[in-house]
C-alpha atoms as a PDB file:
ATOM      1  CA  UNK A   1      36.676  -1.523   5.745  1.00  0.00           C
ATOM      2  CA  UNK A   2      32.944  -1.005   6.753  1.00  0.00           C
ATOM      3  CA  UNK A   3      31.283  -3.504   8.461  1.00  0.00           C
ATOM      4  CA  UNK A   4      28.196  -5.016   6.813  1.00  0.00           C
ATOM      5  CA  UNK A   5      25.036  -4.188   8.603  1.00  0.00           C
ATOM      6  CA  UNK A   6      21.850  -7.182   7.733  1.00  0.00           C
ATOM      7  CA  UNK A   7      18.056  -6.275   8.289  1.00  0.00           C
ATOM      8  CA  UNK A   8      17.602  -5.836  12.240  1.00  0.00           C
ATOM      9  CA  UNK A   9      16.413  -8.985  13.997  1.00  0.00           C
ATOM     10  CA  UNK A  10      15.109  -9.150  17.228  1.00  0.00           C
ATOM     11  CA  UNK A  11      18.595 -10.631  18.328  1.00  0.00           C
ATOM     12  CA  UNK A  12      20.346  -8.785  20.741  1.00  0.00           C
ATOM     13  CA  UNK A  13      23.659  -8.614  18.652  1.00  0.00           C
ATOM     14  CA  UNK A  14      21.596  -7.008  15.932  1.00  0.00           C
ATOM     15  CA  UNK A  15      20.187  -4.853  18.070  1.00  0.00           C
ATOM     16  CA  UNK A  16      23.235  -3.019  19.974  1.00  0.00           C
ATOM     17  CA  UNK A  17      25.094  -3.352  16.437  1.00  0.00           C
ATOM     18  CA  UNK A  18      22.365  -0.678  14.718  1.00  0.00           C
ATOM     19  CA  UNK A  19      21.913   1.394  17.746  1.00  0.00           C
ATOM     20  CA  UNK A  20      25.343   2.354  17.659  1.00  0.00           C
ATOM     21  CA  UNK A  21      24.997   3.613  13.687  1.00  0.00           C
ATOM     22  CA  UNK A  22      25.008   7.300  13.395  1.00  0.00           C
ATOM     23  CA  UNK A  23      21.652   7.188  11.136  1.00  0.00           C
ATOM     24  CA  UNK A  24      22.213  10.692  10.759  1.00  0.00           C
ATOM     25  CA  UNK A  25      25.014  10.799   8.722  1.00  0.00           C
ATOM     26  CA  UNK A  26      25.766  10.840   4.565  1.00  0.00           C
ATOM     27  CA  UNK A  27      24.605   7.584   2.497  1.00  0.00           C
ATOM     28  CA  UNK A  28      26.202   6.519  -0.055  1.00  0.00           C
ATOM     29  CA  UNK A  29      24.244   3.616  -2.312  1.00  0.00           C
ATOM     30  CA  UNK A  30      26.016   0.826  -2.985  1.00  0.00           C
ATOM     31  CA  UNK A  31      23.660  -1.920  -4.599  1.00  0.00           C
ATOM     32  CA  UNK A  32      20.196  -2.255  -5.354  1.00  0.00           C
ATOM     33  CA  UNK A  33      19.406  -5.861  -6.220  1.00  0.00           C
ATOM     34  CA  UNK A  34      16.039  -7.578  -7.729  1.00  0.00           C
ATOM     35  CA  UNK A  35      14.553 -10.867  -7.531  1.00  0.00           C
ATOM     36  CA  UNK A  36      12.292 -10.487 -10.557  1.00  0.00           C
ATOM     37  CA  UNK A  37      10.073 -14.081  -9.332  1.00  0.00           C
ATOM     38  CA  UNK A  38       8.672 -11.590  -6.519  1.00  0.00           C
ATOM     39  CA  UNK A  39       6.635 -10.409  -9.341  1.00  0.00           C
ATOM     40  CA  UNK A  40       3.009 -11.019  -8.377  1.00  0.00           C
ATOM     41  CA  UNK A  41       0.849  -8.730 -11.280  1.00  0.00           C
ATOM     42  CA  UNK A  42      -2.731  -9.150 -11.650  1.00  0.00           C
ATOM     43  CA  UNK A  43      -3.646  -9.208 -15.307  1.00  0.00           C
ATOM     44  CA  UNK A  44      -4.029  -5.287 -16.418  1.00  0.00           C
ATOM     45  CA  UNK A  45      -7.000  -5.523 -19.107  1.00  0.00           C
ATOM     46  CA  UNK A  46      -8.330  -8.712 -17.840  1.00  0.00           C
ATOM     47  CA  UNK A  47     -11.520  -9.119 -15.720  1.00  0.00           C
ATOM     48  CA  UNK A  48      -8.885 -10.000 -12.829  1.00  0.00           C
ATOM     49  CA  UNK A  49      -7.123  -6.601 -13.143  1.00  0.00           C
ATOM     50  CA  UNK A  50      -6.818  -4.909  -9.450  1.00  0.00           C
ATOM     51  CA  UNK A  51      -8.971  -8.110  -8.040  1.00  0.00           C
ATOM     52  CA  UNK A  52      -5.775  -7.995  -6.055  1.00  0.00           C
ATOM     53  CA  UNK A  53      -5.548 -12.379  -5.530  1.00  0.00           C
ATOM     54  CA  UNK A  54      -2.073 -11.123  -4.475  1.00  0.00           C
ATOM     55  CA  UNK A  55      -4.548  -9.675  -1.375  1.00  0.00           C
ATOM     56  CA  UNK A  56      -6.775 -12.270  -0.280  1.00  0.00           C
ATOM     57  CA  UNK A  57      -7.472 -12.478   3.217  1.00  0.00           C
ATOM     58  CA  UNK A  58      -4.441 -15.127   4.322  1.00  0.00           C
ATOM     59  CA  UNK A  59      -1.979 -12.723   2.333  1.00  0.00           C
ATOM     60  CA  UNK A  60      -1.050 -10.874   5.378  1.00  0.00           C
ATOM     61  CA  UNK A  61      -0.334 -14.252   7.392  1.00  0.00           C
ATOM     62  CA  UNK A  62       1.275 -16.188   3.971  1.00  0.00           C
ATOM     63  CA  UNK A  63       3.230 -13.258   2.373  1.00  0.00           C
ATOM     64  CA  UNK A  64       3.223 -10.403   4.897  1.00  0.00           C
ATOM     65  CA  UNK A  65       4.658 -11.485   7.575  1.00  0.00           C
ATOM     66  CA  UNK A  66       1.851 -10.741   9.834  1.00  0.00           C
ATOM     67  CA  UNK A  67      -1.231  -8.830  11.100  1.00  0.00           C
ATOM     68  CA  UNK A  68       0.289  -5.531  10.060  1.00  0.00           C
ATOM     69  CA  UNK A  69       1.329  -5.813   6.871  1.00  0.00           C
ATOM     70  CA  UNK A  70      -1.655  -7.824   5.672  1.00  0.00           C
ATOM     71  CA  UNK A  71      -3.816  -5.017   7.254  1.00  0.00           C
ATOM     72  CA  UNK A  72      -2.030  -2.517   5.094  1.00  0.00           C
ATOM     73  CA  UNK A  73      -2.535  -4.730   2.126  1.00  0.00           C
ATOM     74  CA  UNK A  74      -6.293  -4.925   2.490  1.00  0.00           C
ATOM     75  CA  UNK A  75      -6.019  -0.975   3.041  1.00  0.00           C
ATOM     76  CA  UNK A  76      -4.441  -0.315  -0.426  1.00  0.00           C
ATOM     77  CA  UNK A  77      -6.003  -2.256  -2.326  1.00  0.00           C
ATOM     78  CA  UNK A  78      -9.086  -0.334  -1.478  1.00  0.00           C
ATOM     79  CA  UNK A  79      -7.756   3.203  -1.373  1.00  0.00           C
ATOM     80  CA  UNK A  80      -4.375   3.330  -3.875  1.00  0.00           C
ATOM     81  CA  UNK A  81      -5.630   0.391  -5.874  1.00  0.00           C
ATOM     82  CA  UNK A  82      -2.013  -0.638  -7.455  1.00  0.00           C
ATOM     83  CA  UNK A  83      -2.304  -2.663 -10.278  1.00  0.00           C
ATOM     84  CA  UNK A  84       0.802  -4.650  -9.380  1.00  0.00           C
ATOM     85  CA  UNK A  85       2.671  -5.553  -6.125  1.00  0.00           C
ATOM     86  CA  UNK A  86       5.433  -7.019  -4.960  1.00  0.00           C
ATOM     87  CA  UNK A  87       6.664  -8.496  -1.766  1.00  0.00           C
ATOM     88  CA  UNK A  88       9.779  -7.933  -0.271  1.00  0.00           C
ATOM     89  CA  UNK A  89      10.928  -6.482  -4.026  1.00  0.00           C
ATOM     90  CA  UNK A  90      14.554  -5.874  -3.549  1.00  0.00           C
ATOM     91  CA  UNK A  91      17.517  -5.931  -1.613  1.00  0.00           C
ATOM     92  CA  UNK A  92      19.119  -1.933  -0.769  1.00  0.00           C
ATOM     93  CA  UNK A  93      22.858  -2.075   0.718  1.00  0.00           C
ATOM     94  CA  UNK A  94      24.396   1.518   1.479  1.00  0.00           C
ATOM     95  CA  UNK A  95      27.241   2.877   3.313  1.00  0.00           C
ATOM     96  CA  UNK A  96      26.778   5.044   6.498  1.00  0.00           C
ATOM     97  CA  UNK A  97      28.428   6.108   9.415  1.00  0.00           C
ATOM     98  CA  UNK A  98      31.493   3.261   8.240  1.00  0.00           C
ATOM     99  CA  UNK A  99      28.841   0.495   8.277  1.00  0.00           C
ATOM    100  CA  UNK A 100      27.530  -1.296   4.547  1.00  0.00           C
ATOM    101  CA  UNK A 101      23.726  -1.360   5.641  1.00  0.00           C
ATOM    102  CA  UNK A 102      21.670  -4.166   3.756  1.00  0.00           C
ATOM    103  CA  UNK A 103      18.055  -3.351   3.507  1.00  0.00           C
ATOM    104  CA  UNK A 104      14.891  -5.544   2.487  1.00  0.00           C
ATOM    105  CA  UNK A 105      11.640  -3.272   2.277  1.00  0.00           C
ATOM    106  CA  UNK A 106       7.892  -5.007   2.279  1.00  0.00           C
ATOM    107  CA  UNK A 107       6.683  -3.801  -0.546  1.00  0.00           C
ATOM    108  CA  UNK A 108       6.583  -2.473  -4.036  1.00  0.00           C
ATOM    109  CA  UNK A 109       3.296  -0.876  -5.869  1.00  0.00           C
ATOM    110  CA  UNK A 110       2.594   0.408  -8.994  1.00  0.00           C
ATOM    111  CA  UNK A 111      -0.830   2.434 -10.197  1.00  0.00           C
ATOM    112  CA  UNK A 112      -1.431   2.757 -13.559  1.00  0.00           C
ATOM    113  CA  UNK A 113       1.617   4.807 -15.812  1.00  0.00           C
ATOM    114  CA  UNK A 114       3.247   6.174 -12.708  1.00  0.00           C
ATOM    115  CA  UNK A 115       6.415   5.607 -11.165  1.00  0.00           C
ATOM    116  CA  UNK A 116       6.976   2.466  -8.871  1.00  0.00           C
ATOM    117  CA  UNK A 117       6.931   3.282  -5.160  1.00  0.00           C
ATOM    118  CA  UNK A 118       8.514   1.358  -2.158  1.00  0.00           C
ATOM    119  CA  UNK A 119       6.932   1.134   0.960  1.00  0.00           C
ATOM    120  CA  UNK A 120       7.808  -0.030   4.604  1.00  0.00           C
ATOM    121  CA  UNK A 121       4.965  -0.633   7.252  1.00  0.00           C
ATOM    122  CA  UNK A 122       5.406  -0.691  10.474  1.00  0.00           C
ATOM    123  CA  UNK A 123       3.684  -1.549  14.087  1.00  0.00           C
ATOM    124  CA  UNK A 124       4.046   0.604  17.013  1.00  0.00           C
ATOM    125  CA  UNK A 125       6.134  -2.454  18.913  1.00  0.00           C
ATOM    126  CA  UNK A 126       8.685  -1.943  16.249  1.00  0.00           C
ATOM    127  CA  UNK A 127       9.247   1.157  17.635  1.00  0.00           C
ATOM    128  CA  UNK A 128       8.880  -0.007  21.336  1.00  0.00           C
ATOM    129  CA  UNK A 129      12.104  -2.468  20.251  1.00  0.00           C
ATOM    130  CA  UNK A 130      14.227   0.515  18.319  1.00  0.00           C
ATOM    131  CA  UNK A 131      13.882   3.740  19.618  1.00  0.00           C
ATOM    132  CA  UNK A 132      16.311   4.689  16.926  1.00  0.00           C
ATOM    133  CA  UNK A 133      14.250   3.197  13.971  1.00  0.00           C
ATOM    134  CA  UNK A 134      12.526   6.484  12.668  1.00  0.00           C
ATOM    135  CA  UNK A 135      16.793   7.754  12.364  1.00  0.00           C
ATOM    136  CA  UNK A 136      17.456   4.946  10.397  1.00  0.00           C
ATOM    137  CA  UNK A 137      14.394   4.705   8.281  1.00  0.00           C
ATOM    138  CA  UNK A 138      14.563   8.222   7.372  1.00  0.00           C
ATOM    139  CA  UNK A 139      18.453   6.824   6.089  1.00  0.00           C
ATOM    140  CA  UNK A 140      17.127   4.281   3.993  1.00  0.00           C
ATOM    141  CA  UNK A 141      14.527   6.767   2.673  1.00  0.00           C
ATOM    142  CA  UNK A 142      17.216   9.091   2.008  1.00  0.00           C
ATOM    143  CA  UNK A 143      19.307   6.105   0.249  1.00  0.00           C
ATOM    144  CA  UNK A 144      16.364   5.944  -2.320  1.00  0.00           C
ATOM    145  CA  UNK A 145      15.620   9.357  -2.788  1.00  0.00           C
ATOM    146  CA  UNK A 146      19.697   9.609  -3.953  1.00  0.00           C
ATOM    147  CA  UNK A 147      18.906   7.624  -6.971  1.00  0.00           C
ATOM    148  CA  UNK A 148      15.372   8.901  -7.999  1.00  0.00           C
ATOM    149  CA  UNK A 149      13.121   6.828  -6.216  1.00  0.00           C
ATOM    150  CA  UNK A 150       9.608   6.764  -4.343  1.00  0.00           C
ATOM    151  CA  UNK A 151      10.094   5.509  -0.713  1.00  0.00           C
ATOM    152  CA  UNK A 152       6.913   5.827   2.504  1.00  0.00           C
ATOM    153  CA  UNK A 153       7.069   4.797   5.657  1.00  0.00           C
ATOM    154  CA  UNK A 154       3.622   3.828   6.702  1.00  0.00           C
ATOM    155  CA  UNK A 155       2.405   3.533  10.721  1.00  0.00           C
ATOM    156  CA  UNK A 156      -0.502   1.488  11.660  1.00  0.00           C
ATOM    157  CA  UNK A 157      -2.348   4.654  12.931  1.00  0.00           C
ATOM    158  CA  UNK A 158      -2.650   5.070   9.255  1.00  0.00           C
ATOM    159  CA  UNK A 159      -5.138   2.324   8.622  1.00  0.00           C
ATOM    160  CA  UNK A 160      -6.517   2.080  11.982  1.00  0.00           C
ATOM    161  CA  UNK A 161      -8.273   5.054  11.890  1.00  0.00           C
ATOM    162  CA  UNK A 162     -11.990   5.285  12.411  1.00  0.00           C
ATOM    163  CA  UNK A 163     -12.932   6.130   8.718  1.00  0.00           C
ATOM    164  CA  UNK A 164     -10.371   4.289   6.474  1.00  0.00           C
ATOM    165  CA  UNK A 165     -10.594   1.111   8.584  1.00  0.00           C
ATOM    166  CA  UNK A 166     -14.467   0.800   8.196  1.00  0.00           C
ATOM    167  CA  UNK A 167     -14.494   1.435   4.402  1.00  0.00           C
ATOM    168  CA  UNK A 168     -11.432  -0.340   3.735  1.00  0.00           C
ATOM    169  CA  UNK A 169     -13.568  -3.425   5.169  1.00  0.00           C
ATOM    170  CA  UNK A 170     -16.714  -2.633   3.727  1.00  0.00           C
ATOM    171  CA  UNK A 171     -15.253  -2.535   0.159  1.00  0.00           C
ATOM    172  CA  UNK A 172     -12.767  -5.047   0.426  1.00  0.00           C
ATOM    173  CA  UNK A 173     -15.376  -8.126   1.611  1.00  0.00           C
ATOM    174  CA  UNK A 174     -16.592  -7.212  -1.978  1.00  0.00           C
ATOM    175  CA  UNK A 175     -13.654  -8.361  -3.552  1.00  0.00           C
ATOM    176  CA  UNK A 176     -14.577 -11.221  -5.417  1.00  0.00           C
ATOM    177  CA  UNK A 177     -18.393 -10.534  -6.061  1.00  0.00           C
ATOM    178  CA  UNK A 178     -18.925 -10.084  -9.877  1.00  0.00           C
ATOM    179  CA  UNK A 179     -20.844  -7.610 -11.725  1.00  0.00           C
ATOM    180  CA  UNK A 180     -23.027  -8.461 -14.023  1.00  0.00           C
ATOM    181  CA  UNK A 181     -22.256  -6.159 -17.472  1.00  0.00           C
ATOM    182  CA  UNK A 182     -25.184  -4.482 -17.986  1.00  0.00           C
ATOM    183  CA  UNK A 183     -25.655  -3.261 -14.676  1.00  0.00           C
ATOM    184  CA  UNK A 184     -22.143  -2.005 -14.755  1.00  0.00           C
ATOM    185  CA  UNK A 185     -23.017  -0.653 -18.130  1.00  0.00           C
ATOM    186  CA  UNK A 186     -26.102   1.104 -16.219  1.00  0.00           C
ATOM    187  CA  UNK A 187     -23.692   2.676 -13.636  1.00  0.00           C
ATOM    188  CA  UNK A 188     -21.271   4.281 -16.560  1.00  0.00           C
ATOM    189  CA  UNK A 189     -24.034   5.595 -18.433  1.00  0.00           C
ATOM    190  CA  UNK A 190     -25.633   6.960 -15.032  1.00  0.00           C
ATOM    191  CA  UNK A 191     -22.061   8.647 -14.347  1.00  0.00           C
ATOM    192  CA  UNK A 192     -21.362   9.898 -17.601  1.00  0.00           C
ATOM    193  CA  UNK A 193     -23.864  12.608 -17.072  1.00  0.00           C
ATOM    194  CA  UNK A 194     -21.851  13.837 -14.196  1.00  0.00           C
ATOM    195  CA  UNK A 195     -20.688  12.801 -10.894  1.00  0.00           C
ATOM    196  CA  UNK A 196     -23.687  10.970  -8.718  1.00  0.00           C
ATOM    197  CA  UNK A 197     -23.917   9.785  -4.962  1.00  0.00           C
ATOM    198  CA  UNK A 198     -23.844   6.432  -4.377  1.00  0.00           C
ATOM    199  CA  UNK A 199     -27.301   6.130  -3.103  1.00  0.00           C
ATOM    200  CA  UNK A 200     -28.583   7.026  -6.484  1.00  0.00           C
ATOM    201  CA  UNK A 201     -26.657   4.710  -8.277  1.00  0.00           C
ATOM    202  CA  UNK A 202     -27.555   2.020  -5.768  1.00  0.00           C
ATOM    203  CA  UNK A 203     -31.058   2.113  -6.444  1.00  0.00           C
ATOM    204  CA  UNK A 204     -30.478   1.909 -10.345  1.00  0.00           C
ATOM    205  CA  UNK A 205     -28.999  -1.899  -9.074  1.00  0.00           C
ATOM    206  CA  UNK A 206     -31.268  -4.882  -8.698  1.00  0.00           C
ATOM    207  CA  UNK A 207     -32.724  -4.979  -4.948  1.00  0.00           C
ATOM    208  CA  UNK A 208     -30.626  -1.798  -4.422  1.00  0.00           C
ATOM    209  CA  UNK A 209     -27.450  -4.162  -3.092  1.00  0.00           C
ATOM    210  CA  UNK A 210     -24.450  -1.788  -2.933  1.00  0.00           C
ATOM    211  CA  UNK A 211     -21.799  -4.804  -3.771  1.00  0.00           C
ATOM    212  CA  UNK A 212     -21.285  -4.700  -7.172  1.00  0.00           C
ATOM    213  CA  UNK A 213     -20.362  -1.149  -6.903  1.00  0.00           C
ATOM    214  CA  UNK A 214     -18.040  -1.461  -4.357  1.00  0.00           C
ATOM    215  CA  UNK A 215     -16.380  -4.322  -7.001  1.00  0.00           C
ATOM    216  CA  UNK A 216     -16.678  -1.573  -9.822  1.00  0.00           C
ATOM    217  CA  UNK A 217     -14.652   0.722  -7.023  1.00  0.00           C
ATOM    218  CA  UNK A 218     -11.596  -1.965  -6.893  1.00  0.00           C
ATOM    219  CA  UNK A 219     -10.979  -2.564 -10.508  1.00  0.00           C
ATOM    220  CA  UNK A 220     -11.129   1.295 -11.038  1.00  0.00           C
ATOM    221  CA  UNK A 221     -14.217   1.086 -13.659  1.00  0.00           C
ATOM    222  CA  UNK A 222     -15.342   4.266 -10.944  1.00  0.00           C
ATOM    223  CA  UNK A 223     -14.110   5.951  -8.036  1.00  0.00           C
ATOM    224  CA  UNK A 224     -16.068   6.474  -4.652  1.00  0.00           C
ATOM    225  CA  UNK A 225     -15.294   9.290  -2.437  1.00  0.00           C
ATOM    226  CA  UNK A 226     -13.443   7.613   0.826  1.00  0.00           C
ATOM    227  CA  UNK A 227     -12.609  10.711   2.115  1.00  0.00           C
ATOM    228  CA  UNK A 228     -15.887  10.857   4.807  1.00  0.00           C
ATOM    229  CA  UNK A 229     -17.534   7.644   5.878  1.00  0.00           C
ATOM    230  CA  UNK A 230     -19.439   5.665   3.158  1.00  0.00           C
ATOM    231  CA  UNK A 231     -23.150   6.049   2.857  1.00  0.00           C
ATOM    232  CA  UNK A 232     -25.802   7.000   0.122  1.00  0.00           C
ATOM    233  CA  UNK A 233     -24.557  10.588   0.071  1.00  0.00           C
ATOM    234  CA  UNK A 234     -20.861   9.573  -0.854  1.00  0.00           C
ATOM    235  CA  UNK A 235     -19.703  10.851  -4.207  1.00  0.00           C
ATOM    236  CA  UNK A 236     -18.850   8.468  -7.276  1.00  0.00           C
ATOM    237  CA  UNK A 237     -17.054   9.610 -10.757  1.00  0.00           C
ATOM    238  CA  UNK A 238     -15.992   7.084 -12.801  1.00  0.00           C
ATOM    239  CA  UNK A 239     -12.732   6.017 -14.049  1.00  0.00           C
ATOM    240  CA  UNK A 240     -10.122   5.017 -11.660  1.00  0.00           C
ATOM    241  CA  UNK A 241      -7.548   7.543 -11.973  1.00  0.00           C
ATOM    242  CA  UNK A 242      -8.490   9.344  -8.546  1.00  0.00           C
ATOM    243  CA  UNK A 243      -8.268   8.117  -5.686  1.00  0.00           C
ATOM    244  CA  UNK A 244      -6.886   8.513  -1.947  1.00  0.00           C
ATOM    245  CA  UNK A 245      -3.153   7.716  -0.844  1.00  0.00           C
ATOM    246  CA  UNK A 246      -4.506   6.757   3.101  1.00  0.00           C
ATOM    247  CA  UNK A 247      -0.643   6.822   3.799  1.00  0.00           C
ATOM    248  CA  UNK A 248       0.789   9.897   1.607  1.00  0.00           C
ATOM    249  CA  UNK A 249       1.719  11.842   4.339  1.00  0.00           C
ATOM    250  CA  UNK A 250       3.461   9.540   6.371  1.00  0.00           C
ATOM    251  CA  UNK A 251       6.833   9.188   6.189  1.00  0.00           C
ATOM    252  CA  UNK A 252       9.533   8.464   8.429  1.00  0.00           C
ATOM    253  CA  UNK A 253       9.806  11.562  10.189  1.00  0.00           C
ATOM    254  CA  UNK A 254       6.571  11.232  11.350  1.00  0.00           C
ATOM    255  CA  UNK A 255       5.830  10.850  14.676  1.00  0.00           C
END
């Protein structure tokens, strides 16, 4: 009979248990279980939609179980923009190597009409504690993959470097500023002419204050280039359908 395998702790039992797991091997999927109350959705059509409330700055230390997973939450809200997420969504348990391995990820996303994603972040001391844990993520990733779904590892280098931490911030602090309609009306009508640099579009604002387009940015009215460090000469369409995965190509191979 396998043995059942929890969510590594730091206890030592738990430890020397899952380092002994050929991650390796086959998985098999056993269970996939839901606690629908995890459900934290901002209101999609409202003037709350992608405001992200479910991201305010004590998320990380009330929800997220500390400074990296609150980091990553600021972070995606600003880049990936989901229009739901969940925390700790779901409960995995699959068979490997003899063992039933139970599996609680962070988080769940959704953007817009696509398909739900799951995603794990992770700190570099996680690694320091389980030299083995890029084996057995890459197991649980393979566990979802067997029944059609989206799973990412994410690493702190992701957010932490130069360029996506500074606009992440930038935009973020602008969370909760509003925008008055007719200026956000201005900014459409400005960008439905063609794509314009956000310098331009600034100076159509009262007293040229960048904010309110920043807040335009996180409900997806437009999009703002984050791929190079914002300034005047960054590149806005609107709509929100574009935009920049900061962690879509790191998964748990990754070194």
């Amino acid at each position: 009979m396998p043995k059942l395998s929890k969510k590594p702790t730091a206890s030592k039992s738990h430890l020397s248990r899952d380092a002994r797991i050929d991650w390796s091997g086959e998985v098999r999927v056993i269970s996939v279980y839901s606690d629908g109350s995890a459900v934290r959705p901002s209101g999609p059509g409202s003037n709350r939609d992608c405001e992200f409330d479910v991201v305010s700055p004590n998320f990380g230390e009330a929800h997220g179980h500390g400074i990296n997973e609150g980091a990553f939450l600021k972070t995606e809200a600003v880049f990936n923009r989901p229009t739901l997420l969940r925390h700790q969504p779901e409960s995995i348990t699959y068979e490997i190597d003899g063992h039933f391995v139970r599996h609680v990820p962070d988080f769940e996303g959704i953007v817009g009409d696509r398909p739900p994603y799951i995603v794990e972040v992770k700190g570099a001391s996680a690694y320091l504690k389980k030299p083995w844990l890029d084996l057995q993520l890459d197991a649980t990733r393979r566990a979802y993959t067997s029944i059609d779904r989206i799973y990412r590892v994410v690493k702190a280098a992701a957010w932490r470097r130069d360029i996506i931490n500074c606009n992440a911030t930038a935009i973020f602090c602008e969370r909760n500023r509003e925008c008055d309609p007719e200026h956000a009306e201005t900014i459409l009508k400005a960008l439905s002419e063609g794509p314009a640099r956000l310098g331009d579009l600034r100076r159509l604002l009262p007293n040229g204050f960048v904010g309110p387009l920043y807040r335009l940015h996180l409900v997806r009215s437009i999009t703002i280039d984050l791929s190079q460090r914002l300034s005047d000469h960054s590149i806005v369409i609107p709509g929100g359908t574009a935009g920049i995965l900061f962690w879509e190509e790191e998964h748990a191979g990754d070194a």
